[in-house]
Protein backbone atom coordinates (compact mmCIF):
# COMPACT_ATOMS: atom_id res chain seq x y z
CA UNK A 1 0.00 0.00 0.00
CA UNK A 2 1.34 3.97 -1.44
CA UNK A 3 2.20 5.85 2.07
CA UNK A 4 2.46 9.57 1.31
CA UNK A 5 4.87 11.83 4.50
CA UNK A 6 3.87 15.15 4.34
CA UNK A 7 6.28 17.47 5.95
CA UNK A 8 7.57 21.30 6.20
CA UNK A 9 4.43 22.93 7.43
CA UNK A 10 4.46 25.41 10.24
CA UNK A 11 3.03 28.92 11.95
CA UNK A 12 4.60 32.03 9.55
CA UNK A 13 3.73 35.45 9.37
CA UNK A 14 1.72 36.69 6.47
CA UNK A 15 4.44 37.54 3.74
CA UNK A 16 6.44 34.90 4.70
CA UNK A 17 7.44 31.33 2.99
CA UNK A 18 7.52 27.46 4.07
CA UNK A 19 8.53 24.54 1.31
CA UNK A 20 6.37 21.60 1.73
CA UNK A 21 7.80 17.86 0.78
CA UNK A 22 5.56 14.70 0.35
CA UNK A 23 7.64 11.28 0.26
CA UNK A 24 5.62 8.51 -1.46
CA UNK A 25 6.75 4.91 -0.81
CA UNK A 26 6.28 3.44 -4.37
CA UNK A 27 8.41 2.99 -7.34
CA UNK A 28 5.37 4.23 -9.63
CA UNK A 29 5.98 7.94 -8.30
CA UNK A 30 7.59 8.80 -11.47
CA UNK A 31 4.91 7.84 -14.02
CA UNK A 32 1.99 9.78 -11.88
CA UNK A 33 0.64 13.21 -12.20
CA UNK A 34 1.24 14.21 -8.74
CA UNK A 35 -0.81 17.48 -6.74
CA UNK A 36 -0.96 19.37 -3.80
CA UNK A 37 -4.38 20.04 -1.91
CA UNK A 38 -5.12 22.05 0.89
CA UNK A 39 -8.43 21.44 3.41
CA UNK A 40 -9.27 24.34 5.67
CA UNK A 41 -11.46 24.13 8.47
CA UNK A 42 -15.02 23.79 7.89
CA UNK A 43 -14.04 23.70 3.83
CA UNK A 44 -13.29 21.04 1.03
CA UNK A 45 -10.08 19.85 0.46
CA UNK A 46 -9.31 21.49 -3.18
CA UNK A 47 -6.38 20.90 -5.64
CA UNK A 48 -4.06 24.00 -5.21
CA UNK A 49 -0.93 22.88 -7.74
CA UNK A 50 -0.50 19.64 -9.94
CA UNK A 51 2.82 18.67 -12.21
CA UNK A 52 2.59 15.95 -14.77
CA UNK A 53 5.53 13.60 -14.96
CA UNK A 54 6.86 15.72 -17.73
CA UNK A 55 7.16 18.71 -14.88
CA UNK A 56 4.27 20.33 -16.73
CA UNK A 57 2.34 22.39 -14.04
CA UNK A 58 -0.75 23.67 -13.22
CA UNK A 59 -2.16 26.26 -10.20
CA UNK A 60 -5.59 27.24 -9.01
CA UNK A 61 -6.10 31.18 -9.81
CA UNK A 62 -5.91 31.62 -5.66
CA UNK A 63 -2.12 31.20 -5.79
CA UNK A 64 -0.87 31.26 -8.67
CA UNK A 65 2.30 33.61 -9.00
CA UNK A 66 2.96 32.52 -5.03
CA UNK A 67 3.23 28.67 -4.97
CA UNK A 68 5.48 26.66 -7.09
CA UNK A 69 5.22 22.66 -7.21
CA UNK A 70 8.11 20.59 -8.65
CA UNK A 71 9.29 16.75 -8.23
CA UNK A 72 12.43 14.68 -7.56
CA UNK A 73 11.45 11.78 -9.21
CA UNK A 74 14.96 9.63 -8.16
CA UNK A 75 13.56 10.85 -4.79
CA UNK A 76 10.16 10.09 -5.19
CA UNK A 77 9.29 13.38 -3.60
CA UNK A 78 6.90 16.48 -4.50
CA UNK A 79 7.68 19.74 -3.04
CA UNK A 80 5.42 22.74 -2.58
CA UNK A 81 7.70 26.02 -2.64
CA UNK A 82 4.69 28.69 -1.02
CA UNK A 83 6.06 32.50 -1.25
CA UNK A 84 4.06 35.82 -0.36
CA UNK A 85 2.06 33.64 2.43
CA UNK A 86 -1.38 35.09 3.33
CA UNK A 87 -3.88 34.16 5.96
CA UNK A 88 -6.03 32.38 3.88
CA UNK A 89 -3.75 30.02 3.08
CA UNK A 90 -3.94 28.29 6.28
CA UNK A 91 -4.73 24.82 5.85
CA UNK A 92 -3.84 21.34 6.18
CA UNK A 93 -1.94 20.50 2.76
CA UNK A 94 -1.67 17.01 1.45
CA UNK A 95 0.14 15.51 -1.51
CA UNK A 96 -1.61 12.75 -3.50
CA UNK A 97 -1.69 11.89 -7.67
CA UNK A 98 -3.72 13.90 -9.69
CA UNK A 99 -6.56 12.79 -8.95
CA UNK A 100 -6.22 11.53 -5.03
CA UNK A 101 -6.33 7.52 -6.09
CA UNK A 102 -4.02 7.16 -3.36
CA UNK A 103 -4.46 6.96 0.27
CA UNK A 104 -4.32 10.15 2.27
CA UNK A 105 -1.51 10.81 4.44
CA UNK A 106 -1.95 12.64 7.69
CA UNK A 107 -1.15 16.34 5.99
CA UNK A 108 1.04 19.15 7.19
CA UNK A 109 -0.29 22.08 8.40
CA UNK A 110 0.20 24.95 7.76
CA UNK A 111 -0.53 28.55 9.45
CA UNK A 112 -0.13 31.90 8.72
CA UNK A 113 -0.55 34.74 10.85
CA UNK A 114 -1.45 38.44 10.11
C-alpha cells in the first residue's frame, strides 16, 4: 500500500514562505501526475498545484504567482515552494496523484498569521 509523509508545514507570518515535501513509498511515483491540496477548516479539500511527470504544471487562480510545485522523481518526492504567504492560506496540505487515487496521508499544516 502507497504511504504519502507530508512534511515542512508550520506557523509564519503573512508575507512569509515554508517549502512543503511529500515522500511517497512506491516505485510508480515517477509515471503519476502528482498534486498538492489544501483542506481548511469547515471547507473542502481542493487541488491547489498539480505537475505531470513531464514537470508540466498547473495552479488554481488563488495562488498562482505565489506557490510553485516541482518533483524529484529519483527521490520520489513532491515539493510545494509557497512565497508571499497570506492568511487564507492556512490549511492542512496534502500531496496525492492527480486525482487523489491514493491513500491520504496525515497532511502538514500549515498557518499563517497576520
Amino acid at each position: 500500500q502507497v504511504q504519502l509523509v507530508e512534511s515542512g508545514g508550520g506557523l509564519v507570518q503573512a508575507g512569509g514562505s515554508l517549502r512543503l515535501s511529500c515522500a511517497a513509498s512506491t516505485s510508480s511515483f515517477s509515471i503519476n501526475a502528482m498534486g498538492w491540496y489544501r483542506q481548511a477548516p469547515g471547507k473542502q479539500r481542493e487541488l491547489v498545484a498539480s505537475i505531470n511527470r513531464g514537470g508540466s504544471t498547473n495552479y488554481a487562480d488563488a495562488v498562482k504567482g505565489r506557490f510553485t510545485i516541482s518533483r524529484d522523481n529519483a527521490k520520489n518526492t513532491v515539493y510545494l515552494q509557497m512565497n508571499s504567504l497570506k492568511p487564507e492560506d492556512s490549511a492542512v496540505y496534502y500531496c496525492n496523484t492527480r486525482f487523489g487515487v491514493w491513500p491520504w496521508g496525515q497532511g502538514t499544516q500549515v498557518t499563517v498569521s497576520s
